[in-house]
Every structure is written in structure tokens, then in C-alpha cells.
PDB file of N, CA and C in Angstrom:
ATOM      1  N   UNK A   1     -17.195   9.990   1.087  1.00  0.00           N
ATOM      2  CA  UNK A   1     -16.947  10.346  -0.300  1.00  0.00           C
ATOM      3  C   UNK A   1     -18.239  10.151  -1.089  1.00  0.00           C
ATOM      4  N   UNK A   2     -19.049  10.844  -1.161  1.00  0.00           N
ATOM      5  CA  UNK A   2     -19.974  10.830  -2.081  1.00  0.00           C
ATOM      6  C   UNK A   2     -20.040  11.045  -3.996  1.00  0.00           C
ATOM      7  N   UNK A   3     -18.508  11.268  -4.229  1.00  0.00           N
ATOM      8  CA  UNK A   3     -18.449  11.349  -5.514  1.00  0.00           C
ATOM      9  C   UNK A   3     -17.916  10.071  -6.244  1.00  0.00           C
ATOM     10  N   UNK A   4     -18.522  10.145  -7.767  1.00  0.00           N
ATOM     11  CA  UNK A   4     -18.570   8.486  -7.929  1.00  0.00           C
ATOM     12  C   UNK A   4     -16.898   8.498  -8.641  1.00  0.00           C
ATOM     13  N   UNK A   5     -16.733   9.708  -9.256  1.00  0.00           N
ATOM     14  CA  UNK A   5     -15.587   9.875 -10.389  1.00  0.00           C
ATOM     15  C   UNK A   5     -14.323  10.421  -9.180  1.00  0.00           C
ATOM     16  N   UNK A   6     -13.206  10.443  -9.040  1.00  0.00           N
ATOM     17  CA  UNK A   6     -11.884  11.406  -9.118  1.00  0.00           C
ATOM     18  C   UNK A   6     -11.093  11.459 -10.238  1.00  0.00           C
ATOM     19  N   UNK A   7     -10.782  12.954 -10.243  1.00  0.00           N
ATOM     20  CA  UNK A   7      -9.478  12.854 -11.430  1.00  0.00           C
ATOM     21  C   UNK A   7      -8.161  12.716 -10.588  1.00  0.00           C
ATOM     22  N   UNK A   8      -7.345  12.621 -11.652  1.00  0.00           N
ATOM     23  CA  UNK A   8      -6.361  12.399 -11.768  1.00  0.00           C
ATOM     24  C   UNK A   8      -5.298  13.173 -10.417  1.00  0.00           C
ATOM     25  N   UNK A   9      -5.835  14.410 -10.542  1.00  0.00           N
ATOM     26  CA  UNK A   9      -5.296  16.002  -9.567  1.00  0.00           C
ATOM     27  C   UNK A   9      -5.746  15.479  -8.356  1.00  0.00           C
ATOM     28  N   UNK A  10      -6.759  15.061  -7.952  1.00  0.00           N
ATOM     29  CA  UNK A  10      -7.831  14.629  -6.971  1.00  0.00           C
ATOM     30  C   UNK A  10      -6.973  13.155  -6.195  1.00  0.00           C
ATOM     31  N   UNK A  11      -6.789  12.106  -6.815  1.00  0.00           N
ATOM     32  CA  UNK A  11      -5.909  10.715  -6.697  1.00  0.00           C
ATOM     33  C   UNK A  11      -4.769  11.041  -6.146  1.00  0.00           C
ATOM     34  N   UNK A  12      -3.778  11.998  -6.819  1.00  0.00           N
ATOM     35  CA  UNK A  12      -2.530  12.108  -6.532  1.00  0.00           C
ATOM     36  C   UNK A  12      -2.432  12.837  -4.732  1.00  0.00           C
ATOM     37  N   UNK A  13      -3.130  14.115  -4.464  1.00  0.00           N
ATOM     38  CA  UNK A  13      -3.233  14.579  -3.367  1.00  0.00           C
ATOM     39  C   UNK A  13      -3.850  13.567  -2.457  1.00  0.00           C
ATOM     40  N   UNK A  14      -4.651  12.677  -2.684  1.00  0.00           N
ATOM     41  CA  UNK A  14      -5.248  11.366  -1.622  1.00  0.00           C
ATOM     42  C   UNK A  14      -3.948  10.644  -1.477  1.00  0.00           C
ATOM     43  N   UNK A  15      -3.083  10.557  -2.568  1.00  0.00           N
ATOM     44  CA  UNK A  15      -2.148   9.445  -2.319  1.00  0.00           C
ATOM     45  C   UNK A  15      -0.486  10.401  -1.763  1.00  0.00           C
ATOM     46  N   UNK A  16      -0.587  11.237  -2.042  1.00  0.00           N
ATOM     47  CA  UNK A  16       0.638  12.472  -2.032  1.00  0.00           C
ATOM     48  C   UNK A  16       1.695  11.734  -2.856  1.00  0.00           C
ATOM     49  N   UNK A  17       1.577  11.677  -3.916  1.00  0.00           N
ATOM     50  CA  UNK A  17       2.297  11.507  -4.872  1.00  0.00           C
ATOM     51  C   UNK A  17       1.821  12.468  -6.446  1.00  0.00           C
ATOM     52  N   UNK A  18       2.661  12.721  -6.818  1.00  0.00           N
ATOM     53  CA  UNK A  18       2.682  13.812  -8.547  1.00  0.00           C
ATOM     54  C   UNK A  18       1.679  13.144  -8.900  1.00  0.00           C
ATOM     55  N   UNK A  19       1.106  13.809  -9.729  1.00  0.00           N
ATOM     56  CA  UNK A  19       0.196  14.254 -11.366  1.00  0.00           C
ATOM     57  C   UNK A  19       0.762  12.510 -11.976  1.00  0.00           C
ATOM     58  N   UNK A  20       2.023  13.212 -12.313  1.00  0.00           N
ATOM     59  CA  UNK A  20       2.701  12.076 -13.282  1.00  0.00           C
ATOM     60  C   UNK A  20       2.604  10.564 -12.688  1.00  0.00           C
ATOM     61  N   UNK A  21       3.303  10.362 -11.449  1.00  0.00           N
ATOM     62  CA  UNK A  21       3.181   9.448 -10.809  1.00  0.00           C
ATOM     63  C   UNK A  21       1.868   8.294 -10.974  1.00  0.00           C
ATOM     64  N   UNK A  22       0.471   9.386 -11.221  1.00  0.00           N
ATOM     65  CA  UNK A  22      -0.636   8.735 -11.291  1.00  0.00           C
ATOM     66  C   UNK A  22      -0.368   7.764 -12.604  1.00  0.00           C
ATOM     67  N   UNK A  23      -0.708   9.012 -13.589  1.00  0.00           N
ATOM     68  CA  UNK A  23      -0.490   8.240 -14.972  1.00  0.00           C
ATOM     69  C   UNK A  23       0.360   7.294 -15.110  1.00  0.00           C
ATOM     70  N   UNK A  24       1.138   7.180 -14.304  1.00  0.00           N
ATOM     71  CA  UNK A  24       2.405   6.321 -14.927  1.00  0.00           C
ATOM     72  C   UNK A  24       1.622   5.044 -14.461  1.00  0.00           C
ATOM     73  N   UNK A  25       0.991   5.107 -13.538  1.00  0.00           N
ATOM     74  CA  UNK A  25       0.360   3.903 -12.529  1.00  0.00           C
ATOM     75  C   UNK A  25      -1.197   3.677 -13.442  1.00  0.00           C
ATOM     76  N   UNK A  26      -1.567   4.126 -14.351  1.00  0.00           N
ATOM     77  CA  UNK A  26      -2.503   4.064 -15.121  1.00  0.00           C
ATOM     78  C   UNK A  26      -2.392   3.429 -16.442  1.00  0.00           C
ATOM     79  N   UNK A  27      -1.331   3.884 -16.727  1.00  0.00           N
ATOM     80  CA  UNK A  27      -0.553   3.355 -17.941  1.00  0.00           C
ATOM     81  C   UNK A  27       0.109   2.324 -17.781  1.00  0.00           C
ATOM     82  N   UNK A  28       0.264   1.719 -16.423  1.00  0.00           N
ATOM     83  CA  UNK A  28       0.919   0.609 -16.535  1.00  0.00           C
ATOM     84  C   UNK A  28      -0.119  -0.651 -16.025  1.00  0.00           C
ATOM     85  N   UNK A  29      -1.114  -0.051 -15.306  1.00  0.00           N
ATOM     86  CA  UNK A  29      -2.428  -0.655 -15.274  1.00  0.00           C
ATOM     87  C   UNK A  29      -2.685  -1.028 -13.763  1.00  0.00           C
ATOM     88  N   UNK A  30      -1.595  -0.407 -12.994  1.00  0.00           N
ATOM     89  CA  UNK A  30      -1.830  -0.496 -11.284  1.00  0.00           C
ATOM     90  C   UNK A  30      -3.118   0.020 -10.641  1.00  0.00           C
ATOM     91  N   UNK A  31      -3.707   1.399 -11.778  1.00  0.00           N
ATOM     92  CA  UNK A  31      -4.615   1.897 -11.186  1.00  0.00           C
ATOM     93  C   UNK A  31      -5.448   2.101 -12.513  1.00  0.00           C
ATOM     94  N   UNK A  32      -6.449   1.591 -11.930  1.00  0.00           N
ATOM     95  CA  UNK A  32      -7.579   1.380 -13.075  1.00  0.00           C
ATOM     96  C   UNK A  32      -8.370   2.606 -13.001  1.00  0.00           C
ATOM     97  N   UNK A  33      -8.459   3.283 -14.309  1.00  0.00           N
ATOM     98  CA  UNK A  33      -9.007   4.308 -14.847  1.00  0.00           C
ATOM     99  C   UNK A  33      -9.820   4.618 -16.252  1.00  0.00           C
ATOM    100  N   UNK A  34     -10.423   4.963 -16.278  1.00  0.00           N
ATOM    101  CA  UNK A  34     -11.311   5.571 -17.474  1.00  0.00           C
ATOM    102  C   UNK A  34     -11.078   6.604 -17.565  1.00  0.00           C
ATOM    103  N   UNK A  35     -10.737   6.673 -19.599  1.00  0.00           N
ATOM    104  CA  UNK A  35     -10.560   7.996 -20.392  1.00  0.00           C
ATOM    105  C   UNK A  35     -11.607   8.713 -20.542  1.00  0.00           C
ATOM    106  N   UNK A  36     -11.929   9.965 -20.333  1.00  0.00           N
ATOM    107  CA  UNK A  36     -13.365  10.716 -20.794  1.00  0.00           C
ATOM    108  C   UNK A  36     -12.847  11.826 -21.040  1.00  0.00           C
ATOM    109  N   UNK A  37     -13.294  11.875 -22.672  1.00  0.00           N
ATOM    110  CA  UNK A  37     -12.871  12.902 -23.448  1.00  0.00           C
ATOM    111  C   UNK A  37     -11.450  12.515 -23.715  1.00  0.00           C
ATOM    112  N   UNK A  38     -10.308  14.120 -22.897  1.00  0.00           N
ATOM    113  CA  UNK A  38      -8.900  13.820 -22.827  1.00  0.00           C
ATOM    114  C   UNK A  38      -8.212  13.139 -21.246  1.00  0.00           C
ATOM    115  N   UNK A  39      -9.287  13.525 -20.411  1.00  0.00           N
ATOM    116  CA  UNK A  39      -9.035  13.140 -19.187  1.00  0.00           C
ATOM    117  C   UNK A  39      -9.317  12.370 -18.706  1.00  0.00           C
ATOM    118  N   UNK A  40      -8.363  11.542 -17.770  1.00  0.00           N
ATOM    119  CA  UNK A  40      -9.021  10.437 -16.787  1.00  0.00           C
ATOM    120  C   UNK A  40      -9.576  10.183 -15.709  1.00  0.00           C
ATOM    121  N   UNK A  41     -10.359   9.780 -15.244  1.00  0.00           N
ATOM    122  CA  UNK A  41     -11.355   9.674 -14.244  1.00  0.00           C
ATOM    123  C   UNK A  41     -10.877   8.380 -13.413  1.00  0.00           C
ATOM    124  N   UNK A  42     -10.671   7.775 -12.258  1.00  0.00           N
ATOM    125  CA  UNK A  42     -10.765   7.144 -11.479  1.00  0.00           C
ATOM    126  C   UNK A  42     -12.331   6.868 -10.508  1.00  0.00           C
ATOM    127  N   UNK A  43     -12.540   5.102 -10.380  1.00  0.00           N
ATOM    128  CA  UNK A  43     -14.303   5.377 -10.280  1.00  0.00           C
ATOM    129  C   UNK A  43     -13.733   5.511  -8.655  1.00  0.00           C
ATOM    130  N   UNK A  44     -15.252   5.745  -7.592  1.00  0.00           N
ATOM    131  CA  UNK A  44     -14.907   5.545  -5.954  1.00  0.00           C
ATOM    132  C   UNK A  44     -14.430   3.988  -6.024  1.00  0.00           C
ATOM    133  N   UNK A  45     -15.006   3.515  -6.444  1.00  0.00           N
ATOM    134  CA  UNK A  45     -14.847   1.925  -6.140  1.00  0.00           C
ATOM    135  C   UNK A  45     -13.796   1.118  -6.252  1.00  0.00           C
ATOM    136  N   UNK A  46     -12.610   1.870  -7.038  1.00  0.00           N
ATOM    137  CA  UNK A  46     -11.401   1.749  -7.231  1.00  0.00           C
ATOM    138  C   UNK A  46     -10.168   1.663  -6.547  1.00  0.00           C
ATOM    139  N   UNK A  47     -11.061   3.429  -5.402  1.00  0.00           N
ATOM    140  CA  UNK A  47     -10.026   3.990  -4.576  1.00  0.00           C
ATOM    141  C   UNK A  47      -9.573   2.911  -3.829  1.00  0.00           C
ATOM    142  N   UNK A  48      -9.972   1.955  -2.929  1.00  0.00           N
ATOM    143  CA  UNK A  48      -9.671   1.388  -1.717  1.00  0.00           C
ATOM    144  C   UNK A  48      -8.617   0.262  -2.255  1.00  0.00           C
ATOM    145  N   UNK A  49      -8.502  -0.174  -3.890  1.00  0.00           N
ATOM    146  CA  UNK A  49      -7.548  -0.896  -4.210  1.00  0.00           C
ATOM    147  C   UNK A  49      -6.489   0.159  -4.178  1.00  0.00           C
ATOM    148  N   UNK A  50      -6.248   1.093  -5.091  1.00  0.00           N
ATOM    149  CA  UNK A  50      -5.130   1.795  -5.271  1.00  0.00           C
ATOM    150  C   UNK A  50      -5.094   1.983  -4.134  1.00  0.00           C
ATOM    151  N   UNK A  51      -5.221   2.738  -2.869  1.00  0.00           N
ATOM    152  CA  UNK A  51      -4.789   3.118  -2.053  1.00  0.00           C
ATOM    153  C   UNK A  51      -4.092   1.666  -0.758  1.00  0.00           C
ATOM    154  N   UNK A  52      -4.662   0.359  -1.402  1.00  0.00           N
ATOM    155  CA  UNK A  52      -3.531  -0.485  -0.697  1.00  0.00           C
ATOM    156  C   UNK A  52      -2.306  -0.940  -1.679  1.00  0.00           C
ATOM    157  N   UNK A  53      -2.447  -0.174  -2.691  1.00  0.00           N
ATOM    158  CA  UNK A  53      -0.986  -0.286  -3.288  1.00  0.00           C
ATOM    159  C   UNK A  53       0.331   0.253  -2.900  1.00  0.00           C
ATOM    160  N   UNK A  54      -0.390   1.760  -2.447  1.00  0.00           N
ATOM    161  CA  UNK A  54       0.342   2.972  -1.783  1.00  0.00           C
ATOM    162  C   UNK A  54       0.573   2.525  -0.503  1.00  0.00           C
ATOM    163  N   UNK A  55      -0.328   1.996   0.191  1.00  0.00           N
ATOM    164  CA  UNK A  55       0.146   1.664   1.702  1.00  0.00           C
ATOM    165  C   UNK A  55       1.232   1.054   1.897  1.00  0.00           C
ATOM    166  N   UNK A  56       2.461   1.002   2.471  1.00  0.00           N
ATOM    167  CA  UNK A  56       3.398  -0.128   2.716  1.00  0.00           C
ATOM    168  C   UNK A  56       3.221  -0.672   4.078  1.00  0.00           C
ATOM    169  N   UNK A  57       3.641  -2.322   3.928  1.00  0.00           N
ATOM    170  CA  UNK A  57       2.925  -2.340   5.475  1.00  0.00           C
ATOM    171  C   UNK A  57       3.408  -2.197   6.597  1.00  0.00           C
ATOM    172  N   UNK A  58       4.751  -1.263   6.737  1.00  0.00           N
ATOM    173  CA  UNK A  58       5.122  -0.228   7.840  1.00  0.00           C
ATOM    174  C   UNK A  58       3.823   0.763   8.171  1.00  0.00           C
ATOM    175  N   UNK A  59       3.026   1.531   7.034  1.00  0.00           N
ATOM    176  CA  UNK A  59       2.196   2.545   7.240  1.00  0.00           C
ATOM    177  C   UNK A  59       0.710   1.813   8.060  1.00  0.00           C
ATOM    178  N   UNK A  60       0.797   0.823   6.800  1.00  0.00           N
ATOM    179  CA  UNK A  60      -0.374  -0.495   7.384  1.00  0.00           C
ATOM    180  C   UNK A  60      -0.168  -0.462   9.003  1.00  0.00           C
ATOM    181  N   UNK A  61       1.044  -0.631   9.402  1.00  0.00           N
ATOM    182  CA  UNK A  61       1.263  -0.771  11.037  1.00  0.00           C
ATOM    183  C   UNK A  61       1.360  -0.173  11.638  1.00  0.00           C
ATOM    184  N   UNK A  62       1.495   1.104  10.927  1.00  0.00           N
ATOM    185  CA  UNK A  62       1.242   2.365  11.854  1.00  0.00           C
ATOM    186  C   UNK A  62       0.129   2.942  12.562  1.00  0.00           C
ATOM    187  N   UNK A  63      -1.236   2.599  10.781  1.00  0.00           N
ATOM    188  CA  UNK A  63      -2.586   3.158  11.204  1.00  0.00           C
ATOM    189  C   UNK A  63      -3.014   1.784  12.180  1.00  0.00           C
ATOM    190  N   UNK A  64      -2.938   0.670  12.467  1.00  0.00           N
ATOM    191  CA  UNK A  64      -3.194  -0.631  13.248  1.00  0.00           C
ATOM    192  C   UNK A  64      -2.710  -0.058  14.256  1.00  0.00           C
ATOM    193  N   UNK A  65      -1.509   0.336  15.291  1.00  0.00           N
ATOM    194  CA  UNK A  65      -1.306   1.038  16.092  1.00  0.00           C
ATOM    195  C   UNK A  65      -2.060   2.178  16.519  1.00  0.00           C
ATOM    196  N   UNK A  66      -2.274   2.932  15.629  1.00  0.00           N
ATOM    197  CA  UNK A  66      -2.932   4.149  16.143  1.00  0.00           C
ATOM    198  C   UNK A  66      -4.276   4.165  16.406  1.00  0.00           C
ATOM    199  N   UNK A  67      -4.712   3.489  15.345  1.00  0.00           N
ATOM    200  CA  UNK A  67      -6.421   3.148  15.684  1.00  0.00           C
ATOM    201  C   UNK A  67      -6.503   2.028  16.941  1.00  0.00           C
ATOM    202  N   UNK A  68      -5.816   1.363  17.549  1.00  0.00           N
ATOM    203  CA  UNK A  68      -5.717   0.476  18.809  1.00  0.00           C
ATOM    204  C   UNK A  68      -5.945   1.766  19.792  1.00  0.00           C
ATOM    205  N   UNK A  69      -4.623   2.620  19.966  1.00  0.00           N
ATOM    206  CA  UNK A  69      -4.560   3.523  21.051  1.00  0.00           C
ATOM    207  C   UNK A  69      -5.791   4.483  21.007  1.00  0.00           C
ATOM    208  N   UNK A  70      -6.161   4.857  20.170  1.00  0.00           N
ATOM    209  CA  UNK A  70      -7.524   5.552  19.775  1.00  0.00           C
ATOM    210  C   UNK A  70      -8.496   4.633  20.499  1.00  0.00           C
ATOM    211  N   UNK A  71      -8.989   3.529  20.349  1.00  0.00           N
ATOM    212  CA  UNK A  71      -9.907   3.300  20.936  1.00  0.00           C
ATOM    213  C   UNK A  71      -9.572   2.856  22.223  1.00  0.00           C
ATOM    214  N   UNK A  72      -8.262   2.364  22.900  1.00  0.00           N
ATOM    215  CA  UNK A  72      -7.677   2.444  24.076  1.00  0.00           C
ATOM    216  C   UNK A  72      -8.211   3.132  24.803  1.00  0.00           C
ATOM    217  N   UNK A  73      -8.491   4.806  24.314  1.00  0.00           N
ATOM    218  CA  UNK A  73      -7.751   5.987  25.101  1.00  0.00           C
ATOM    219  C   UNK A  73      -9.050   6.505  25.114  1.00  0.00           C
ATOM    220  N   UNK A  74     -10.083   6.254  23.908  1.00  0.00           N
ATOM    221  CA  UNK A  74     -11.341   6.956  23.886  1.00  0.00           C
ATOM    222  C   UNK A  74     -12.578   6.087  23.344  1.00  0.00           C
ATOM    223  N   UNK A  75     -12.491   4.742  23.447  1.00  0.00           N
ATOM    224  CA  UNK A  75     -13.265   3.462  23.370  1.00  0.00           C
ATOM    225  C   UNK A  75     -14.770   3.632  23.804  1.00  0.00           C
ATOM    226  N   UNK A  76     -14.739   4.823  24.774  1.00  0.00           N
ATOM    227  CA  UNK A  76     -15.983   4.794  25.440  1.00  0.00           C
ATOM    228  C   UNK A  76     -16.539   5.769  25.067  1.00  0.00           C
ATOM    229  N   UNK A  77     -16.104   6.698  25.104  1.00  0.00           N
ATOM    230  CA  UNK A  77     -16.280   8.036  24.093  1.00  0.00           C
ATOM    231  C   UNK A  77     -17.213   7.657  22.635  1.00  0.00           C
ATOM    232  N   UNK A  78     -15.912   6.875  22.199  1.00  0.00           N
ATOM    233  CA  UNK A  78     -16.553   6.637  20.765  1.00  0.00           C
ATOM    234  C   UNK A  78     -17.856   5.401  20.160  1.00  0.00           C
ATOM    235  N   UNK A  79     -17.921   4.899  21.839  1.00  0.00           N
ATOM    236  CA  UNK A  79     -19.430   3.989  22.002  1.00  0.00           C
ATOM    237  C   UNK A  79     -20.504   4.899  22.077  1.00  0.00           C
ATOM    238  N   UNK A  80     -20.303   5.503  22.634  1.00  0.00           N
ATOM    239  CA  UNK A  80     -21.618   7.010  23.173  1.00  0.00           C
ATOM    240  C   UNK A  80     -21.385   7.549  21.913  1.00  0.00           C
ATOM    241  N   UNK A  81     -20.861   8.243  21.310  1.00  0.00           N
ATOM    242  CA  UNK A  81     -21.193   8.809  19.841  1.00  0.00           C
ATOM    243  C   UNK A  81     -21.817   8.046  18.751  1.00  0.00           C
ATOM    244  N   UNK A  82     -21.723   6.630  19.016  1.00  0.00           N
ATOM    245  CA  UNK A  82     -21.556   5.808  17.859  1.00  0.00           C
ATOM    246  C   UNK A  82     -24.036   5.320  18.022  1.00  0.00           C
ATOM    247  N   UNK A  83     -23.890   5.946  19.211  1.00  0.00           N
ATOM    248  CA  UNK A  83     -25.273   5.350  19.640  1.00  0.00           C
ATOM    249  C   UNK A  83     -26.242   6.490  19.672  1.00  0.00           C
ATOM    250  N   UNK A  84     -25.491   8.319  19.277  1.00  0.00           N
ATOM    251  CA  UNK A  84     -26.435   8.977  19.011  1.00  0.00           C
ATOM    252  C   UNK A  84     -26.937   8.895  17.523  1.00  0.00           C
TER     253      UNK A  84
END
């Protein structure tokens, strides 16, 4: 992610939840945002909190599972890539 700002449109599709959904989570102060102009901006540095709000930790245990079998299955693979 090289961009420092997301809006609002941008947040909701990362999180797959509504437009509204965001704001409501802005307005209530779950997800910290800045007004500019009429619109709100979310900084990068933000994302990785909000997005363990959204996680539940069923999902939490899902990606822990999957990233195990991933490197299970292709551990060596992803040593040799990791060294070009």
C-alpha cells in the first residue's frame, strides 16, 4: 500500500462492509479518521487497527490455519523466492 490517505469507499471494500457502516464506526470513534473538506480520509497507519476490529477471532483462526498449511505445503518454495 503505498498510499498514505483511504477514503471512506476505499475502507469499506477492504473491510466488505457499506459506505454507512464506515461512518457509523467513525462517528462513534472505532475508526479514526480525518475530515478534509466534506470528506473523510482514513491515514495507512490506521488501517491495521481497524482492520483487527473487523477480524473476529474465528477469521483470526482461519488466516493462522491457512498461512501454517501455506508454508507446510510451499515453505521451500517460498525460501527460494524470499532470497531472490
Amino acid at each position: 500500500m503505498t498510499k498514505e490517505f483511504f477514503s471512506t469507499i476505499e475502507v469499506a471494500k477492504i473491510l466488505g462492509v457499506s459506505r454507512v457502516a464506515v461512518f457509523k464506526k467513525i462517528k462513534t470513534g472505532k475508526i479514526k479518521a480525518e475530515k478534509i473538506g466534506r470528506n473523510f480520509v482514513i491515514r495507512k497507519e490506521n488501517l491495521p487497527n481497524v482492520l483487527n476490529q473487523f477480524l473476529s477471532n474465528e477469521k483470526k483462526r482461519e488466516i493462522e490455519i491457512s498461512v501454517k498449511k501455506t508454508l507446510k505445503e510451499y515453505g521451500q518454495t517460498i525460501k527460494l523466492l524470499g532470497k531472490e
